[in-house]
Protein backbone atom coordinates (compact mmCIF):
# COMPACT_ATOMS: atom_id res chain seq x y z
CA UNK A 1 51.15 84.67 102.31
CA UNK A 2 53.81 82.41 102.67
CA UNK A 3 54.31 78.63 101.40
CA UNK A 4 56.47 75.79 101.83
CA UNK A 5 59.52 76.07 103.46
CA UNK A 6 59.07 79.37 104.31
CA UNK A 7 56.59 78.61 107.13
CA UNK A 8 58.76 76.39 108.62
CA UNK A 9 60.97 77.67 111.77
CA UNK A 10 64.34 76.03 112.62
CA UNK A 11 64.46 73.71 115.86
CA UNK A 12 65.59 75.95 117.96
CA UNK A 13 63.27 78.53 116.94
CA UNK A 14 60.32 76.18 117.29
CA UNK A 15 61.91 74.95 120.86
CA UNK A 16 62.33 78.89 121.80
CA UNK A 17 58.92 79.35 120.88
CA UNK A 18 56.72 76.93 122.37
CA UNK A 19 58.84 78.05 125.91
CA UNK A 20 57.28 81.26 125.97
CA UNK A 21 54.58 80.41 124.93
CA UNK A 22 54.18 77.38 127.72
CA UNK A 23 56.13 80.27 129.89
CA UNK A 24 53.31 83.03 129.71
CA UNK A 25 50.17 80.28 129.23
CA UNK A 26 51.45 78.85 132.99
CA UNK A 27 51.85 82.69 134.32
CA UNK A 28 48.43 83.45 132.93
CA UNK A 29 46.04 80.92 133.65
CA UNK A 30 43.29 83.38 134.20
CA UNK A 31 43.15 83.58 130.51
CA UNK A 32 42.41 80.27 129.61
CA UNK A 33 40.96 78.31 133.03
CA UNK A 34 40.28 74.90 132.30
CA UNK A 35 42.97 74.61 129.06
CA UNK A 36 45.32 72.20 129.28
CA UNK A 37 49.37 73.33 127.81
CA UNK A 38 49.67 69.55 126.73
CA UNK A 39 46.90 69.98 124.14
CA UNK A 40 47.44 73.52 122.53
CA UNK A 41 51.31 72.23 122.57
CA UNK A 42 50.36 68.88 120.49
CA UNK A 43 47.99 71.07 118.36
CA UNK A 44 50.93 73.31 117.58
CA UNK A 45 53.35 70.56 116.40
CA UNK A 46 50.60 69.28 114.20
CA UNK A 47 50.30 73.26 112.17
CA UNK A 48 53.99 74.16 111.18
CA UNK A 49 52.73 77.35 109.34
CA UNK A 50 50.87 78.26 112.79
CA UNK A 51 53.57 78.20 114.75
CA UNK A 52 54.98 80.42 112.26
CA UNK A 53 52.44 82.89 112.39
CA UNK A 54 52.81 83.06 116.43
CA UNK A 55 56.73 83.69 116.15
CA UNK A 56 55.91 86.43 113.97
CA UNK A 57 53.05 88.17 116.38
CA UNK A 58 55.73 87.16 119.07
CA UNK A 59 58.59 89.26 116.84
CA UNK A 60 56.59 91.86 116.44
CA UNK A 61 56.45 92.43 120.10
CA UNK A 62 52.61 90.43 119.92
CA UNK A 63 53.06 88.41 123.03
CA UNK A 64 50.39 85.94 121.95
CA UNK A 65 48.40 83.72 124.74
CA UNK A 66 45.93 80.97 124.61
CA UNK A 67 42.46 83.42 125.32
CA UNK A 68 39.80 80.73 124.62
CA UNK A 69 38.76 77.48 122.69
CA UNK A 70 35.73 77.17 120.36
CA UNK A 71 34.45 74.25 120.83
CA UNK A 72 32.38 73.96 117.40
CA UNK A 73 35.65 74.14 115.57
CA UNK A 74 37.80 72.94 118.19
CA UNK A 75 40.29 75.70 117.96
CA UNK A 76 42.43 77.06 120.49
CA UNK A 77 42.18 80.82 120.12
CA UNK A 78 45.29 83.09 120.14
CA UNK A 79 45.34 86.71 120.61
CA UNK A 80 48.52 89.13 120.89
CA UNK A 81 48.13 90.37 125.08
CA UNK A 82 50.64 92.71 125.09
CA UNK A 83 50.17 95.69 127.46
CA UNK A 84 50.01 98.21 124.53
CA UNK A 85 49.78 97.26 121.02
CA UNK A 86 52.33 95.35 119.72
CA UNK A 87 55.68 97.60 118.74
CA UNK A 88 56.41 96.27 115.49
CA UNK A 89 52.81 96.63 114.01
CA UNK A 90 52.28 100.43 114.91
CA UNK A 91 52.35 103.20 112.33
CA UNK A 92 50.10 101.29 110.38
CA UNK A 93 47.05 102.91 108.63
CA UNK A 94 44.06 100.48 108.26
CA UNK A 95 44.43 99.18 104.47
CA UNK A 96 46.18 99.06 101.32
CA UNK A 97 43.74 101.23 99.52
CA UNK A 98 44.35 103.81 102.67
CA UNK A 99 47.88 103.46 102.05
CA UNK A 100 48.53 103.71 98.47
CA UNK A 101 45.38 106.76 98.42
CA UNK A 102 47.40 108.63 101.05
CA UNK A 103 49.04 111.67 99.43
CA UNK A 104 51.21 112.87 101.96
CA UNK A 105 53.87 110.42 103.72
CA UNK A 106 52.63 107.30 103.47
CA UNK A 107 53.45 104.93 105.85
CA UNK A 108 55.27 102.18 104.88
CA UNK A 109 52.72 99.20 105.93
CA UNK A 110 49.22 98.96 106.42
CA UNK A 111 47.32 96.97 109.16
CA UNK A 112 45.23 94.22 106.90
CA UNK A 113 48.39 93.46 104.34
CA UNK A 114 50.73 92.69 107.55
CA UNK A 115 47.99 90.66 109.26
CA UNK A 116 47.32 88.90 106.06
CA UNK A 117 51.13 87.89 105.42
CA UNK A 118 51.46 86.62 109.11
CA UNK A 119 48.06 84.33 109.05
CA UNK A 120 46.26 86.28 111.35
CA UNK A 121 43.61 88.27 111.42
CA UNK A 122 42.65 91.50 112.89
CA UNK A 123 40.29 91.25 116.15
CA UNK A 124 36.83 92.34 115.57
CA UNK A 125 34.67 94.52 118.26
CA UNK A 126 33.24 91.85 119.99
CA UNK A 127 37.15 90.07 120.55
CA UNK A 128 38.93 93.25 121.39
CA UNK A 129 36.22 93.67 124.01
CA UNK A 130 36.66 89.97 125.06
CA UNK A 131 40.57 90.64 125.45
CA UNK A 132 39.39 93.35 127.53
CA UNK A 133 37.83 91.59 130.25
CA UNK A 134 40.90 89.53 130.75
CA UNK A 135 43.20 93.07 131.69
CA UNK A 136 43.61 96.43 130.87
CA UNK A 137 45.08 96.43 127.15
CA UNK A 138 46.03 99.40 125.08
CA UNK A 139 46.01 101.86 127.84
CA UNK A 140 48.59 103.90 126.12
CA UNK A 141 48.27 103.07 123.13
CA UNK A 142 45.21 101.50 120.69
CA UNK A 143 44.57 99.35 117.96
CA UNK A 144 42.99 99.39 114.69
CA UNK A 145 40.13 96.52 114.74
CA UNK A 146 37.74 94.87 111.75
CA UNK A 147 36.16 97.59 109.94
CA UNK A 148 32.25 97.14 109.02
CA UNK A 149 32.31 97.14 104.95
CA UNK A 150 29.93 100.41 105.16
CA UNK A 151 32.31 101.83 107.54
CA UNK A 152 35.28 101.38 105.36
CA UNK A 153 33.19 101.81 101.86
CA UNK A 154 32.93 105.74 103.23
CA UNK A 155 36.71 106.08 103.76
CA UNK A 156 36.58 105.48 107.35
CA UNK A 157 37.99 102.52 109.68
CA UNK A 158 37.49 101.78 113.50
CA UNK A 159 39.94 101.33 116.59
CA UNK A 160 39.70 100.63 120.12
CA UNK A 161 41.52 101.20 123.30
CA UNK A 162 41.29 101.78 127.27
CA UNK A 163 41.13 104.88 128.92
CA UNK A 164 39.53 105.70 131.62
CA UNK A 165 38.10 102.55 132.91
CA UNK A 166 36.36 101.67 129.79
CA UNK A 167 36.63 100.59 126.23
CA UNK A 168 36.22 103.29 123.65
CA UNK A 169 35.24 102.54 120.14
CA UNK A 170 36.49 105.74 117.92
CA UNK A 171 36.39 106.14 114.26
CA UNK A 172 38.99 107.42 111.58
CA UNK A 173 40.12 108.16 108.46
CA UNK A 174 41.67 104.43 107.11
CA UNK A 175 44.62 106.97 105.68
CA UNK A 176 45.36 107.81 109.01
CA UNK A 177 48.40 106.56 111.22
CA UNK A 178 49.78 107.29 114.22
CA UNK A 179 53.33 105.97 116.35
CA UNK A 180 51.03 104.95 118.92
CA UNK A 181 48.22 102.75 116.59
CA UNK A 182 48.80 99.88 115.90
CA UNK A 183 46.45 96.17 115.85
CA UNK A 184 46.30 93.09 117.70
CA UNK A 185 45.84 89.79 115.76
CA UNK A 186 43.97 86.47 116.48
CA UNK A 187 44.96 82.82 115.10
CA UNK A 188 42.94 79.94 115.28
CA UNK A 189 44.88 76.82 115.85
């Protein structure tokens, strides 16, 4: 993870930034009725090092929207709603231990580590089903989602897309990758 300076975006980065993201939250209100752009904007400017995080689930083709706020925290939730998952995050297999146990062309990242150094996390079952019911997501494509411990302890890890009209939950090896897997992240802010 990142500190200091390095979180910090330049101006016009931050300016860029908080356009599309006021840009997309205006064109997709159905994603967060009742939210105000106002607040989530002032919340922004008050986290440097989360606005960082978005720009990098926005550079890696993320396209990260307001989804939901918890009110016990008081967090606006963002999750990456690109149509497929996000370009720059595929070929990924699940974790480091996947990736540095994988004999045979390894791929260069892994899911968790580039979550981890962008301040996200990777959605669980119960979000990637929540993104769900605001579109059709990963129709094409799918993404690798929080692995139960027992899951992963056995070698395996779990991903999700849409096919068919409905949300499929498969299993894999954690070694695994493919050009079309990649994962979808969520910040709190």
């Amino acid at each position: 993870m990142k500190t200091g300076n390095e979180y910090k975006l330049s101006t016009e980065e931050k300016e860029t930034l908080l356009n599309t993201l006021k840009t997309r939250f205006e064109k997709n209100k159905n994603r967060h009725a009742g939210l105000d752009w106002t607040t989530v904007q002032t919340k922004l400017l008050e986290q440097p090092q989360k606005l960082w995080s978005l720009n990098e689930m926005e550079n890696t083709g993320g396209e990260p929207d307001v989804v939901g706020y918890d009110k016990e925290t008081q967090e606006f939730l963002f999750v990456d709603c690109s149509t497929e998952s996000p370009k720059g995050r595929r070929s990924t297999c699940y974790d480091r231990e996947a990736q540095v146990n994988r004999k045979d062309f390894p791929p260069k990242h892994n899911a968790q580590d580039m979550a981890t150094a962008m301040g996200i996390s990777l959605l669980t079952e119960e979000q990637y089903r929540n993104l769900q019911q605001l579109g059709n997501f990963d129709s094409k494509t799918s993404s690798w989602i929080q692995t139960p411990e027992a899951i992963r302890k056995l070698g395996g890890a779990i991903f999700a897309d849409f096919r068919y009209n409905h949300i499929f939950i498969y299993h894999n090896g954690a070694q695994s990758y493919y050009a079309a897997r990649g994962f979808r992240g969520l910040l709190k802010v």
